[in-house]
C-alpha atoms as a PDB file:
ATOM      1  CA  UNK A   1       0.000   0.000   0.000  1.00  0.00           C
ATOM      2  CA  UNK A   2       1.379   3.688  -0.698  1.00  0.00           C
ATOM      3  CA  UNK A   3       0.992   6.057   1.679  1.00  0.00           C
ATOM      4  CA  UNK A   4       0.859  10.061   0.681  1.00  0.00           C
ATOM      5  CA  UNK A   5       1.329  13.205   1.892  1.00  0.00           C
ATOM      6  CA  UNK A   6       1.907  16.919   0.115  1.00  0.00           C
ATOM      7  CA  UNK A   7       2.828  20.153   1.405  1.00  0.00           C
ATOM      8  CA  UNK A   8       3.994  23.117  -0.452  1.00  0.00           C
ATOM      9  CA  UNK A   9       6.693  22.426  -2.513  1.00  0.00           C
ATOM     10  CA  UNK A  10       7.263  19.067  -0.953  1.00  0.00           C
ATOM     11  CA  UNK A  11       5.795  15.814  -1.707  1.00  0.00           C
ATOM     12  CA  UNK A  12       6.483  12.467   0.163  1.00  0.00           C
ATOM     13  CA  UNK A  13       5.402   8.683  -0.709  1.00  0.00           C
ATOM     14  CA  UNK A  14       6.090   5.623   0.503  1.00  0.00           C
ATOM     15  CA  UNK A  15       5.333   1.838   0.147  1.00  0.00           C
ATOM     16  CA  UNK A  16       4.409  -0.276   2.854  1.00  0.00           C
ATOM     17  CA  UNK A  17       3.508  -4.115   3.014  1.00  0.00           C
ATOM     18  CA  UNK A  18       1.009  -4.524   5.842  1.00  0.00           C
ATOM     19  CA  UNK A  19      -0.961  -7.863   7.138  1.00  0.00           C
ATOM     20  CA  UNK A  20      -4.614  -8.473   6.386  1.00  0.00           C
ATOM     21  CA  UNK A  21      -6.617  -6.790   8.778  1.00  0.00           C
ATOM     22  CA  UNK A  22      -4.708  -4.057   9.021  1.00  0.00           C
ATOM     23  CA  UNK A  23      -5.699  -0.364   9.800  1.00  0.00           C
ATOM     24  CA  UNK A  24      -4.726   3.014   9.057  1.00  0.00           C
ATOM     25  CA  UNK A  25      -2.520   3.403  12.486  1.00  0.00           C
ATOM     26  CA  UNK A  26      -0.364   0.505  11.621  1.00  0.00           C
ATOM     27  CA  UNK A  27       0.211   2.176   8.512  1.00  0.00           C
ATOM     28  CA  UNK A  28       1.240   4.958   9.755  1.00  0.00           C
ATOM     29  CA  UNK A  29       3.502   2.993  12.468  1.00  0.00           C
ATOM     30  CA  UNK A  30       4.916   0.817   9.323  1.00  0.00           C
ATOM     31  CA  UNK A  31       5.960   4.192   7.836  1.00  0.00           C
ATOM     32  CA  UNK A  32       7.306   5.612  10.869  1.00  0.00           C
ATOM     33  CA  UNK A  33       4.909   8.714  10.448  1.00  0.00           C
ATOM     34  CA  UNK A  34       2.671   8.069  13.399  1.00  0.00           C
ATOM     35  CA  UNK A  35       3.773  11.273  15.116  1.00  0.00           C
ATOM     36  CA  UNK A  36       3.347  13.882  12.391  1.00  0.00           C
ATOM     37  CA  UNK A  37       2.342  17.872  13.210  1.00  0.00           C
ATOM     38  CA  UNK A  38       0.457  19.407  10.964  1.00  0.00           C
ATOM     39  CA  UNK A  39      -1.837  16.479  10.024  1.00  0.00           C
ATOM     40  CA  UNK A  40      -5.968  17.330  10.023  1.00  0.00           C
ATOM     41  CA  UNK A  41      -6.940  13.959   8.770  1.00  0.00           C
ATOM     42  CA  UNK A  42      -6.334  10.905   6.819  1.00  0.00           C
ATOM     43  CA  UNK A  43      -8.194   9.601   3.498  1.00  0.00           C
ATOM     44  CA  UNK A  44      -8.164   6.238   1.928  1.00  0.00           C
ATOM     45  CA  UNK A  45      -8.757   7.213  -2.211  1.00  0.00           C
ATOM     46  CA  UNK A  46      -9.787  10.543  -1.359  1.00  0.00           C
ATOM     47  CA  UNK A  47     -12.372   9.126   1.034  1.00  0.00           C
ATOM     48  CA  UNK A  48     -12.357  10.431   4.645  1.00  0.00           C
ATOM     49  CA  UNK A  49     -10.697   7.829   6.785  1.00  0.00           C
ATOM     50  CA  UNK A  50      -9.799   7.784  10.592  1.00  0.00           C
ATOM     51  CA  UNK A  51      -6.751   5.969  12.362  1.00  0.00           C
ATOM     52  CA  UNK A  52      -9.015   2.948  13.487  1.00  0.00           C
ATOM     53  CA  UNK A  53      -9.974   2.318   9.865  1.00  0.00           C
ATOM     54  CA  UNK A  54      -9.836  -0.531   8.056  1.00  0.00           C
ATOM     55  CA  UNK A  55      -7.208  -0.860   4.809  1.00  0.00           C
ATOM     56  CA  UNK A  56      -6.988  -3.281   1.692  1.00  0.00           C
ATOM     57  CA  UNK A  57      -4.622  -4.660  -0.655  1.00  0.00           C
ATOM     58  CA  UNK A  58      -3.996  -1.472  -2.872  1.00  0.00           C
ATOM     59  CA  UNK A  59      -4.934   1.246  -0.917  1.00  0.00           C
ATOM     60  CA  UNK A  60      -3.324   4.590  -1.378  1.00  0.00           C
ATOM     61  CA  UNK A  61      -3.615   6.688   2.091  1.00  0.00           C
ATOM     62  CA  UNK A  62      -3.426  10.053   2.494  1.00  0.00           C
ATOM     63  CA  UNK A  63      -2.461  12.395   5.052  1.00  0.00           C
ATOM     64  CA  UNK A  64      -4.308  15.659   5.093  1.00  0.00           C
ATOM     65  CA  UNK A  65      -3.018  18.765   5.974  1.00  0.00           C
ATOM     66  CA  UNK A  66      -5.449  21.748   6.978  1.00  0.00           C
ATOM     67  CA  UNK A  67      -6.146  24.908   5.112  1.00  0.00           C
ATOM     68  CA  UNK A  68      -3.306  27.587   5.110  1.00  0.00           C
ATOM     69  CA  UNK A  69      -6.413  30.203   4.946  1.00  0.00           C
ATOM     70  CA  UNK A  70     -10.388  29.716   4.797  1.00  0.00           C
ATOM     71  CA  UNK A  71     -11.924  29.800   1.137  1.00  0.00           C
ATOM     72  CA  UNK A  72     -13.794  32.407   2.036  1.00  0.00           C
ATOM     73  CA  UNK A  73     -11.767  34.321   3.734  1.00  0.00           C
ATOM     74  CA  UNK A  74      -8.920  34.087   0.445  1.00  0.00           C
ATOM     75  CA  UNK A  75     -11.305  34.817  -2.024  1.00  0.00           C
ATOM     76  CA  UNK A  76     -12.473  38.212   0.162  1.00  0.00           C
ATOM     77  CA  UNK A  77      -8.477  39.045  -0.038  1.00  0.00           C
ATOM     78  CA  UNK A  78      -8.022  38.832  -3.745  1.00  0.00           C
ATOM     79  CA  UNK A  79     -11.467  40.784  -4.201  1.00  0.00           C
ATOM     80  CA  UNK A  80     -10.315  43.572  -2.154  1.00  0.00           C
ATOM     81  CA  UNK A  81      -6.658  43.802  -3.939  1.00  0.00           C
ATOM     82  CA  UNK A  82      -8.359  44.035  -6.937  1.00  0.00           C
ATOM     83  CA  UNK A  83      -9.425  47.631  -8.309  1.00  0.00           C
ATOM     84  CA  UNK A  84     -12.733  48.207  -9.178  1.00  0.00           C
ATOM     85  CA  UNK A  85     -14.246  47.746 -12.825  1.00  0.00           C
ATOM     86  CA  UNK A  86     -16.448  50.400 -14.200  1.00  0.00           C
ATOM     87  CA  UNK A  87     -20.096  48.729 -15.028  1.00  0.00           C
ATOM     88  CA  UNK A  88     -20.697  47.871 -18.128  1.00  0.00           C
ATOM     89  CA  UNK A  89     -23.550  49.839 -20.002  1.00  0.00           C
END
């Protein structure tokens, strides 16, 4: 199984053989990333996963990082740095 994680302007990967059975803490034991900072969550395929679940033969996990800045609150930002258009008539 491959195990994932992405920050900015770094990406890491690594392959892992794990028994049947196993879940997404042994995983991140097997790795040796079970004591990461910085992590908001784990998904299995893009699906939300947590530590106790369950993996399969293939599985690609990913560690999720949280957001640098709300949506919102970015989109408010580039709004305001922008200068005003005229209306169109």
């Amino acid at each position: 199984m491959a195990l994932l994680r992405a920050w900015p302007r770094r990406f890491d990967s690594v392959e892992v053989e794990l028994p049947e059975g196993a879940r997404v803490a042994d995983a991140l034991d097997a790795a040796g990333w079970s004591a990461l900072e910085g992590i908001a969550g784990y998904a299995i395929h893009g699906r939300r996963a947590t530590p106790a679940s369950p993996l399969r033969d293939g599985d690609r996990l990913e560690l999720l990082r949280g957001l640098a800045l709300d949506p919102k609150e970015a989109r408010r930002r580039r709004a305001e740095a922008r200068p005003l258009k005229k209306p169109r008539r």
